[in-house]
N, C-alpha and C. Protein backbone atom coordinates (compact mmCIF):
# COMPACT_ATOMS: atom_id res chain seq x y z
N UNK A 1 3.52 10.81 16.77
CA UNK A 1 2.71 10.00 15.87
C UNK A 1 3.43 9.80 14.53
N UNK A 2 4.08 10.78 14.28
CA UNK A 2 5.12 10.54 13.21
C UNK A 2 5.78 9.87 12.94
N UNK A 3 6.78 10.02 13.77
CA UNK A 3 7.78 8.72 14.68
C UNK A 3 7.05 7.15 14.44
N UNK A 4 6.13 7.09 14.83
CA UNK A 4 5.39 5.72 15.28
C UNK A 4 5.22 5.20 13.55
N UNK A 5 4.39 5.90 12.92
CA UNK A 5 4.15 5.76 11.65
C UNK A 5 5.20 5.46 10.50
N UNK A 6 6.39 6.17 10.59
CA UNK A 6 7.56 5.87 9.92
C UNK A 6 8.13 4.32 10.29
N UNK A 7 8.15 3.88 11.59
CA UNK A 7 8.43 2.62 12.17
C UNK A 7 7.24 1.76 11.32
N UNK A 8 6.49 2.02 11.60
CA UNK A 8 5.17 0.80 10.71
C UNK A 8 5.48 0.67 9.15
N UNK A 9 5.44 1.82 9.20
CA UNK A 9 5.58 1.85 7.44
C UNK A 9 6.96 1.14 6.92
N UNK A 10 7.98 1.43 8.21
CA UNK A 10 9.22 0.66 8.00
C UNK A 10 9.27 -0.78 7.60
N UNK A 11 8.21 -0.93 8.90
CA UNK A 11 8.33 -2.76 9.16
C UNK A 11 7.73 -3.47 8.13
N UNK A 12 6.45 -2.58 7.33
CA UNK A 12 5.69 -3.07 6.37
C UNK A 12 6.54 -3.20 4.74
N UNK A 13 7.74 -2.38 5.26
CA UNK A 13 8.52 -2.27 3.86
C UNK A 13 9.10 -3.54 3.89
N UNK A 14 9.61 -4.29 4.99
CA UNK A 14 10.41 -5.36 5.01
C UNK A 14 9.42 -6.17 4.35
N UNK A 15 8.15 -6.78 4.70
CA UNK A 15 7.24 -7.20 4.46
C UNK A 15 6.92 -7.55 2.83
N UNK A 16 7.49 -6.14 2.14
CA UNK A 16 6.85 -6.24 0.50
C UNK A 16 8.86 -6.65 0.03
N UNK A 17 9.27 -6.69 0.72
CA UNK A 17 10.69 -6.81 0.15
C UNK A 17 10.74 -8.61 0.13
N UNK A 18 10.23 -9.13 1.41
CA UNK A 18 9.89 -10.72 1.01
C UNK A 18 8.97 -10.51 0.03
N UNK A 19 8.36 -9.99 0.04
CA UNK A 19 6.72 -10.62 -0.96
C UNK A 19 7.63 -10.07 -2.61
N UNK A 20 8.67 -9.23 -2.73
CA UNK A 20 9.34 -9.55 -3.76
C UNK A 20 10.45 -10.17 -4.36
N UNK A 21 10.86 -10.96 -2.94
CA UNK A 21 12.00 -12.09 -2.72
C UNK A 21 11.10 -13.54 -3.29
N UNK A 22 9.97 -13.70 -2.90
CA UNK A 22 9.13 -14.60 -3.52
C UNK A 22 8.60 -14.23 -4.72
N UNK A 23 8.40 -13.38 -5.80
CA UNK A 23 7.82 -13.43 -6.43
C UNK A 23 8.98 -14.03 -7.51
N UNK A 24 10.61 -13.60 -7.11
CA UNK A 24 11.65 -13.50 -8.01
C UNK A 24 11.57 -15.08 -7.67
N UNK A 25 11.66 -15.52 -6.51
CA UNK A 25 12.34 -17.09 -6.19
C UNK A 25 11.17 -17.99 -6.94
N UNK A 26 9.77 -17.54 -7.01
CA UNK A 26 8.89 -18.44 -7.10
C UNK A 26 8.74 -18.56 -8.96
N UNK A 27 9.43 -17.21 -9.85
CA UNK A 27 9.13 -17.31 -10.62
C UNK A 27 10.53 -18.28 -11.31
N UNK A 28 11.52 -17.98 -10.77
CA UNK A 28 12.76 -18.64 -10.87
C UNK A 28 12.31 -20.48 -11.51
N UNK A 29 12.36 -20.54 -10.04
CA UNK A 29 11.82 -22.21 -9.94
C UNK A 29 10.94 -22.72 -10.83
N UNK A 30 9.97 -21.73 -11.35
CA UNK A 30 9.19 -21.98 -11.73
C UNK A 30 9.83 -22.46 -13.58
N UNK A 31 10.79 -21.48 -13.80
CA UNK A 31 10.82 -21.19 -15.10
C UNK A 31 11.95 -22.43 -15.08
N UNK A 32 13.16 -22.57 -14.41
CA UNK A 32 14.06 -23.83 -14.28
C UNK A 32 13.34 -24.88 -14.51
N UNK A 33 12.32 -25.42 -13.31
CA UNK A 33 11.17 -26.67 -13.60
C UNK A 33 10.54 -26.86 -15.04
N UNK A 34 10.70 -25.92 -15.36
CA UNK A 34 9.76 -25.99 -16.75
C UNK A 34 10.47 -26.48 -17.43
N UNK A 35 11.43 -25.98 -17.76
CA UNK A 35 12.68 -25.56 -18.42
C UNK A 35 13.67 -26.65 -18.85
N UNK A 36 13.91 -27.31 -17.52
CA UNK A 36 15.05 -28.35 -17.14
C UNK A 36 14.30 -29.33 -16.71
N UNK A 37 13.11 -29.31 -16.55
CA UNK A 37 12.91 -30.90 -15.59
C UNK A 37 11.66 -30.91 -15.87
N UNK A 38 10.93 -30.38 -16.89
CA UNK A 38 9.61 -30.58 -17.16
C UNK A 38 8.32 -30.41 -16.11
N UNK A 39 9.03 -29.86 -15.55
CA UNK A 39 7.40 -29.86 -14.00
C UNK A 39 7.81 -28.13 -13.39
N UNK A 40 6.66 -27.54 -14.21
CA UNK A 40 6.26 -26.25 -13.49
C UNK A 40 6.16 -26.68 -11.98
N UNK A 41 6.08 -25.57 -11.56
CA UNK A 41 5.26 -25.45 -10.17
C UNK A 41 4.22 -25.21 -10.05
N UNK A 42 3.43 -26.03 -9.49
CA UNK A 42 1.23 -25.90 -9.80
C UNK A 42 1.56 -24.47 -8.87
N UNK A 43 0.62 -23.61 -9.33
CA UNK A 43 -0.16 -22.01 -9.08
C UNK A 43 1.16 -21.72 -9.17
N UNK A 44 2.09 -21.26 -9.85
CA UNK A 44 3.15 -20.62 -9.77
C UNK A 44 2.48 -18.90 -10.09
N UNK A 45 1.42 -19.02 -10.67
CA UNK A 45 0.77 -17.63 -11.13
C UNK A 45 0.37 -16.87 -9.84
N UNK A 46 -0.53 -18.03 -9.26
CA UNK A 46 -1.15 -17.35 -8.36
C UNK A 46 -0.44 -17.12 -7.38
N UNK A 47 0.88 -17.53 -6.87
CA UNK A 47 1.70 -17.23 -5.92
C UNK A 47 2.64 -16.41 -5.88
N UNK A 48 2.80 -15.52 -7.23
CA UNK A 48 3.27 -14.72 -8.14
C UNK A 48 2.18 -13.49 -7.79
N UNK A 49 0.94 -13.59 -7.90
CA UNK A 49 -0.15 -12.42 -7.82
C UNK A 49 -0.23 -12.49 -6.29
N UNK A 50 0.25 -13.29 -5.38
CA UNK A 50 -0.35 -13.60 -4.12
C UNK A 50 1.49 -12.20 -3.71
N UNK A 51 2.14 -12.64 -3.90
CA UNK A 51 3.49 -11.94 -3.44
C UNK A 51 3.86 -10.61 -3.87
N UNK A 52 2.77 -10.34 -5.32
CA UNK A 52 2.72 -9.03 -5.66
C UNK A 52 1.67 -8.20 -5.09
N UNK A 53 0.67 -8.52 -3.98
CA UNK A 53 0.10 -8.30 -3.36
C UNK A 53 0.71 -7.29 -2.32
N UNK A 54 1.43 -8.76 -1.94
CA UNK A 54 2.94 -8.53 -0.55
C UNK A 54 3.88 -7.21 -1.27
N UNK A 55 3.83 -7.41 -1.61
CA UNK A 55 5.10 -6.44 -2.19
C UNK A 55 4.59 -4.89 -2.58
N UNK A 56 3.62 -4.72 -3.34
CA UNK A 56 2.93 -3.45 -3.58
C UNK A 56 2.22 -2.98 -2.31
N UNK A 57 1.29 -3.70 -1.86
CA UNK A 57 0.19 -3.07 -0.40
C UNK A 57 1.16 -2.80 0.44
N UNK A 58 2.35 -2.96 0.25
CA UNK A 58 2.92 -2.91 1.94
C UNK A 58 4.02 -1.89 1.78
N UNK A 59 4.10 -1.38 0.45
CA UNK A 59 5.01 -0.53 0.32
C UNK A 59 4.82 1.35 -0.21
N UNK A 60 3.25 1.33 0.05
CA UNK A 60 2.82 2.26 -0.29
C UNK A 60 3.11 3.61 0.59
N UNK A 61 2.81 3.05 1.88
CA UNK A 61 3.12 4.38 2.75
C UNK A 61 4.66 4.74 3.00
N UNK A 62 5.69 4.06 2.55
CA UNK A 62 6.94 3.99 2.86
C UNK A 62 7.20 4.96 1.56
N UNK A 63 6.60 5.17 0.47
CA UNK A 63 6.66 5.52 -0.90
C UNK A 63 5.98 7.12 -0.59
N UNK A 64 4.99 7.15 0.28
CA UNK A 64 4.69 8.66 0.76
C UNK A 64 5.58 8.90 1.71
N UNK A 65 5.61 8.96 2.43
CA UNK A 65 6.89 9.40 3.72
C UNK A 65 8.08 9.54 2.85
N UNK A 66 8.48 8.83 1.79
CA UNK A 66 9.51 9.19 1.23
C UNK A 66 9.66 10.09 0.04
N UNK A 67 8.42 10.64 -0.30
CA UNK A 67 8.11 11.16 -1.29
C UNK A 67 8.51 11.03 -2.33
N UNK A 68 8.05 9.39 -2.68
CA UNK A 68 8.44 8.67 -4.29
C UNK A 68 6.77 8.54 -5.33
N UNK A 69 6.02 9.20 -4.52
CA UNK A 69 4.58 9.28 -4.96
C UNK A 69 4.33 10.53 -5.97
N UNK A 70 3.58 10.57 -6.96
CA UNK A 70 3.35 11.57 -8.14
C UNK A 70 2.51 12.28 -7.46
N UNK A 71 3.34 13.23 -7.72
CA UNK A 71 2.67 14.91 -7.47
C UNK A 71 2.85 15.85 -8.42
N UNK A 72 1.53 16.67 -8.92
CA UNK A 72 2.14 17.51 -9.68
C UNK A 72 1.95 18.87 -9.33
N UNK A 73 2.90 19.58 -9.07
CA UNK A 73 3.02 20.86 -8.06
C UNK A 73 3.69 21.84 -8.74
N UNK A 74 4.14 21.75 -10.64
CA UNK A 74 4.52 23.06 -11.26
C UNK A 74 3.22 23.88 -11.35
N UNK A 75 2.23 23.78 -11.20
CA UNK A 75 1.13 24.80 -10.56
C UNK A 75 1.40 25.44 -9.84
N UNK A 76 1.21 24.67 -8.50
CA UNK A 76 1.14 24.66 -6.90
C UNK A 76 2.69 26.08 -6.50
N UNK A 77 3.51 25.87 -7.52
CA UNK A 77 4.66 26.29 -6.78
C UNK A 77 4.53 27.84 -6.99
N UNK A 78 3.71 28.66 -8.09
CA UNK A 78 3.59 29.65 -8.38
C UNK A 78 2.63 30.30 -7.32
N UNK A 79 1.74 29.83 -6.54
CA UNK A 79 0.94 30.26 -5.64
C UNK A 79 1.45 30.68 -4.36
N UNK A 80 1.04 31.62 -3.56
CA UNK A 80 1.95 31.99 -1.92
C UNK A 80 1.82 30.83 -1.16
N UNK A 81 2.40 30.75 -0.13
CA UNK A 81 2.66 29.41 0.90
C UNK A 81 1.15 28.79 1.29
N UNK A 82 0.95 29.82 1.99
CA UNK A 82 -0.55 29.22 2.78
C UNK A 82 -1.62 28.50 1.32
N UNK A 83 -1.88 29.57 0.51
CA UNK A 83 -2.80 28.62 -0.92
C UNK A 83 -2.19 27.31 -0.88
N UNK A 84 -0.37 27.26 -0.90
CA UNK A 84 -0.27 25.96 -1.61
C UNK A 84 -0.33 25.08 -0.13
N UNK A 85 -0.55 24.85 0.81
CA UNK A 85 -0.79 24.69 2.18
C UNK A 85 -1.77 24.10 1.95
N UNK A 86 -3.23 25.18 1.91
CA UNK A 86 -4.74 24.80 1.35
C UNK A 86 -4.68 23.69 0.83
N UNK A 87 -4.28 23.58 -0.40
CA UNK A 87 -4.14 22.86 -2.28
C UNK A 87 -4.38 21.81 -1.37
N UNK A 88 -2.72 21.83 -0.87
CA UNK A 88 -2.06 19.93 -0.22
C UNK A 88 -2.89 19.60 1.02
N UNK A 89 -3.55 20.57 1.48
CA UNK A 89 -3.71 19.84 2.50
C UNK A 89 -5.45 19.36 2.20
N UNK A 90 -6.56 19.79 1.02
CA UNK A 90 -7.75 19.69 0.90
C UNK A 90 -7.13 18.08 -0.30
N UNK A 91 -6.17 17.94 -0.99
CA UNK A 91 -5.52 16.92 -1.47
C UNK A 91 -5.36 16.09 -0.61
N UNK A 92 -4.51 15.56 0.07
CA UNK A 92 -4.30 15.15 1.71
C UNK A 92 -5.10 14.65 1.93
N UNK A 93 -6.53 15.84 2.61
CA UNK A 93 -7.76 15.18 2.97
C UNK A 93 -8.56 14.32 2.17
N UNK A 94 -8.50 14.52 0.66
CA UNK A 94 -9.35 13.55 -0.08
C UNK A 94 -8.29 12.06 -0.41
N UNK A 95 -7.06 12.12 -0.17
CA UNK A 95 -6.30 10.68 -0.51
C UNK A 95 -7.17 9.91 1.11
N UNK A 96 -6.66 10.68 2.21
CA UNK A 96 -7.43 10.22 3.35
C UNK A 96 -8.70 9.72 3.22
N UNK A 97 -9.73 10.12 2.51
CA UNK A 97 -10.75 9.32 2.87
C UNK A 97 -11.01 8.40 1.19
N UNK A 98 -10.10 8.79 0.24
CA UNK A 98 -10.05 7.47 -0.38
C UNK A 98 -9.42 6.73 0.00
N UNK A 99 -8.81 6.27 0.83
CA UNK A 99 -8.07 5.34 1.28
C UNK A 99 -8.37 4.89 2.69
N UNK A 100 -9.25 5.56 3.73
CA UNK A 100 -10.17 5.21 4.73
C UNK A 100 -11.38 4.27 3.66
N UNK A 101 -11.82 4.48 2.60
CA UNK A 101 -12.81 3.37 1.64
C UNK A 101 -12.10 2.33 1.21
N UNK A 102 -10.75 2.52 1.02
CA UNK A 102 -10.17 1.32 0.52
C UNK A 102 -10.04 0.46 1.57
N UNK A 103 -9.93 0.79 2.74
CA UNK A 103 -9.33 0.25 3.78
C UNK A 103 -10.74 -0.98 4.42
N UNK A 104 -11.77 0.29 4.52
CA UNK A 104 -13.36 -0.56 4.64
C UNK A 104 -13.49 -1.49 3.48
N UNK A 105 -13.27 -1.53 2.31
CA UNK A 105 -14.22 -2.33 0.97
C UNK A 105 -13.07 -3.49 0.79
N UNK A 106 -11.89 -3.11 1.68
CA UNK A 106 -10.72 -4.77 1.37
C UNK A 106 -11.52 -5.34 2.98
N UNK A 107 -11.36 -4.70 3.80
CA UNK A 107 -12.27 -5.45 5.21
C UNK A 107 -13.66 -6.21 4.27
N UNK A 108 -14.28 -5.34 3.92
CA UNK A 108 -15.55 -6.12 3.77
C UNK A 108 -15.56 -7.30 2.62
N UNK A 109 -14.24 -7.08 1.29
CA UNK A 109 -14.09 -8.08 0.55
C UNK A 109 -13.50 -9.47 1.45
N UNK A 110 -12.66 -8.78 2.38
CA UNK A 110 -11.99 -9.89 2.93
C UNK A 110 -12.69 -10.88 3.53
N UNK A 111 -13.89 -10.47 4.21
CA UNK A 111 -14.71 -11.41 5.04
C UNK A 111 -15.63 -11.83 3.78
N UNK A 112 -16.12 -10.90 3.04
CA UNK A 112 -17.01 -12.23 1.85
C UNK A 112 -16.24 -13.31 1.23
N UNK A 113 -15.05 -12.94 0.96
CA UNK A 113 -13.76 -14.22 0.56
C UNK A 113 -13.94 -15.72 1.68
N UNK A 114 -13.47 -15.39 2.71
CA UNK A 114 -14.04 -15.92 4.20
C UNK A 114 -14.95 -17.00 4.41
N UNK A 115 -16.01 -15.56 4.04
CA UNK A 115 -17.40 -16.42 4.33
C UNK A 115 -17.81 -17.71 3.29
N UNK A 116 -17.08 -17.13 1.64
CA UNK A 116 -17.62 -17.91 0.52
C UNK A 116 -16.72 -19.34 0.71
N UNK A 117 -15.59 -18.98 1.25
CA UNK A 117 -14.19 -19.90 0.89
C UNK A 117 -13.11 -20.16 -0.15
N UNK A 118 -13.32 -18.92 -0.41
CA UNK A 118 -12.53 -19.07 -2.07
C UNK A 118 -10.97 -19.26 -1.83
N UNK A 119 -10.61 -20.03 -2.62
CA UNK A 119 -8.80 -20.93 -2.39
C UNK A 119 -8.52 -20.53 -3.64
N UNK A 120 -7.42 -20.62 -3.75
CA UNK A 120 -6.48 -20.67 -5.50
C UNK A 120 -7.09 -21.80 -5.89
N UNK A 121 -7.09 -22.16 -7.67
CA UNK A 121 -7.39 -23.28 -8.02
C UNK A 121 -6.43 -24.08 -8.14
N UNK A 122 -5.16 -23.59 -8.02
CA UNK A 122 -4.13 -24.96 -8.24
C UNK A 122 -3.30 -24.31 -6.59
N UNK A 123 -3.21 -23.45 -5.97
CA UNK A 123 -2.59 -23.34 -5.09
C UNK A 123 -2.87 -23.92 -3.93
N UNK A 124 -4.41 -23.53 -3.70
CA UNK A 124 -5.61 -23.93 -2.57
C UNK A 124 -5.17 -23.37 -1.60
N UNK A 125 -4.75 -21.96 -2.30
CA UNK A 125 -4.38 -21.18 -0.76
C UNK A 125 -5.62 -20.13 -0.80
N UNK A 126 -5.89 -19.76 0.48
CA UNK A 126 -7.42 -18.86 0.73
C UNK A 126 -6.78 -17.39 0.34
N UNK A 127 -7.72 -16.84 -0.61
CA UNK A 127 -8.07 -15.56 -0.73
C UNK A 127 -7.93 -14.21 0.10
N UNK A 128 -8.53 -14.36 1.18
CA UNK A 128 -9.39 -13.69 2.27
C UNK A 128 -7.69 -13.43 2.79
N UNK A 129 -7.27 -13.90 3.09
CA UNK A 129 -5.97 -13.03 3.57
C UNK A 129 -5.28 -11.74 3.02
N UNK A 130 -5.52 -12.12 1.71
CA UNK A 130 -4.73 -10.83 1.08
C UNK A 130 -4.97 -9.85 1.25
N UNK A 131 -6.58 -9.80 0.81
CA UNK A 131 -7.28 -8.83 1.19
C UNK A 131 -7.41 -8.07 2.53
N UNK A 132 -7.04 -8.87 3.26
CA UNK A 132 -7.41 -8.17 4.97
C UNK A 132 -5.76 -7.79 5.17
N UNK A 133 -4.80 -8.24 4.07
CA UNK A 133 -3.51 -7.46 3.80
C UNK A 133 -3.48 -6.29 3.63
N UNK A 134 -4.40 -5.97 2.34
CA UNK A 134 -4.40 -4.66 1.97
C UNK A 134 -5.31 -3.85 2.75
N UNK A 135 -6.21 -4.17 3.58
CA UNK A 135 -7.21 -3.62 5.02
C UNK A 135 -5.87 -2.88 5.73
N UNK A 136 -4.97 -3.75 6.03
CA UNK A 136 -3.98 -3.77 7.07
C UNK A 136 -3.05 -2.37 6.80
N UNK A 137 -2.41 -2.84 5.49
CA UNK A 137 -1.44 -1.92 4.82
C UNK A 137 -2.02 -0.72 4.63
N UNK A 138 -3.39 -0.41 4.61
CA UNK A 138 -4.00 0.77 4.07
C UNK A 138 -4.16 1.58 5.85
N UNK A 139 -3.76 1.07 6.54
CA UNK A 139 -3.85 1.94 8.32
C UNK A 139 -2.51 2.57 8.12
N UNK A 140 -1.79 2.68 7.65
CA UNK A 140 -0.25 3.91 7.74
C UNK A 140 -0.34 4.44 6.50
N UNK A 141 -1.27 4.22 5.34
CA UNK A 141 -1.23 5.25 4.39
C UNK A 141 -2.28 6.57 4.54
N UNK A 142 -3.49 6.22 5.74
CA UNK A 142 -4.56 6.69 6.49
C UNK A 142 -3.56 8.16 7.66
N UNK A 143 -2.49 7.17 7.68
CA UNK A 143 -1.98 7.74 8.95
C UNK A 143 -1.16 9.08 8.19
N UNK A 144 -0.25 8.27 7.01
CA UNK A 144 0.29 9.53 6.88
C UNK A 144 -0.62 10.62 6.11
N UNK A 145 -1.70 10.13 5.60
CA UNK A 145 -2.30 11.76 5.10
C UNK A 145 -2.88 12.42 5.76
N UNK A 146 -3.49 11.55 7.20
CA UNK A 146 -4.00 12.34 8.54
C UNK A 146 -2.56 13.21 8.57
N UNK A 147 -1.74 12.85 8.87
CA UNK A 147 -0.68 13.72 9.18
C UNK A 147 -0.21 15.04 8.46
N UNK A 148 -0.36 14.80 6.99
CA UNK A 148 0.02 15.53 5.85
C UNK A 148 -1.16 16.73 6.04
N UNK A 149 -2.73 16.27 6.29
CA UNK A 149 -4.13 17.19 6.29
C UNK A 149 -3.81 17.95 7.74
N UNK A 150 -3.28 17.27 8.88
CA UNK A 150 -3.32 18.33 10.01
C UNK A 150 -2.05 19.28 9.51
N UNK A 151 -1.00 18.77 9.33
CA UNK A 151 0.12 19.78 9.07
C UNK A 151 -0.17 20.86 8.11
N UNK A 152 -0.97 20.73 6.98
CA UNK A 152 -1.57 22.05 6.32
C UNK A 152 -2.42 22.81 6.48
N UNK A 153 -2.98 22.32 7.98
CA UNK A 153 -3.93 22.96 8.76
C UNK A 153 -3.02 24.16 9.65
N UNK A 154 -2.41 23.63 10.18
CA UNK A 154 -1.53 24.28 10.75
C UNK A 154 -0.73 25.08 10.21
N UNK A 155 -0.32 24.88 8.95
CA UNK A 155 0.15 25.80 8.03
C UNK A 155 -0.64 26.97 7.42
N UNK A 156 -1.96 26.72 7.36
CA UNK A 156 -2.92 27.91 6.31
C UNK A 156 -3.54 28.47 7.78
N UNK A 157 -3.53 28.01 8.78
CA UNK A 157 -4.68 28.90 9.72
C UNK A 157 -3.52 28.93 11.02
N UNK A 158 -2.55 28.39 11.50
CA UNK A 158 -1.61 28.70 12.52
C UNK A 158 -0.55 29.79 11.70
N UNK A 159 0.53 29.64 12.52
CA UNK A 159 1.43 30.90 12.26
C UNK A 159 2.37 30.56 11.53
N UNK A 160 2.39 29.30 10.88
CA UNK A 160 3.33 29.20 9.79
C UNK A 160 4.71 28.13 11.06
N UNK A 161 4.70 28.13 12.15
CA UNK A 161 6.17 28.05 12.34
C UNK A 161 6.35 26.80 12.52
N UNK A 162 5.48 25.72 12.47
CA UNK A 162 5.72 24.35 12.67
C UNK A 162 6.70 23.84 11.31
């Protein structure tokens, strides 16, 4: 399951690496047009917030697995193994189910977006996608703290040797 999860989180990294290939290209163009030829690009903003979307949601779990995420553990490190086991893994469990809510409340924003029809005002691109982006992106950040909460399970109440 590990294995599997590192691959997702992989593929989702490619994912925010366009969504920050567009935010650079879109702001580019944007600023040249202005610049040199008098014609912005209509929603250049919103396609800018639409790609920073892309780029942040999709790069979150690649940022845990790699452990580029803030932790603060000059506490944690003075305590015996199994406590700091406990700590991370009752930590763990609560990123898990904040992020099992994030995962439900972008589903449920996504379909009121949907249902209402909301578009960019100069882009007239729909809403409701992004959001069911960040629904999406939030299933391997679920995954890895399921992973992180069983492994400190196994650590504070098994025998240590995993």
């Amino acid at each position: 399951m590990e294995g599997w999860t590192r691959r997702f989180s992989q593929s989702l990294e490619w994912v925010g690496l366009i969504g920050l290939l567009l935010m650079f290209l879109v702001n580019l163009i944007d600023v040249i047009g202005a610049k040199l030829f008098l014609w912005p690009v209509p929603g250049a903003t919103e396609l800018i917030g639409f790609s920073q979307i892309m780029a942040i949601a999709s790069t979150i779990a690649m940022a845990l697995l790699m452990g580029r995420h803030i932790r603060v553990e000059f506490i944690l490190d003075r305590f015996p193994r199994r406590i700091r086991a406990g700590i991370s893994g009752f930590s763990s469990f609560l990123s898990l189910i904040l992020f099992v809510f994030l995962l439900w409340q972008s589903l449920l924003y996504g379909r009121s977006l949907q249902e209402a029809g909301e578009i960019g005002s100069t882009s007239h691109l729909p809403y409701y996608p992004f959001a069911y982006f960040i629904a999406f992106c939030c299933l391997p950040v679920c995954l890895v703290f399921f992973i992180e909460t069983i492994e400190s399970l196994f650590e504070v109440f098994g025998d240590g040797s995993r």
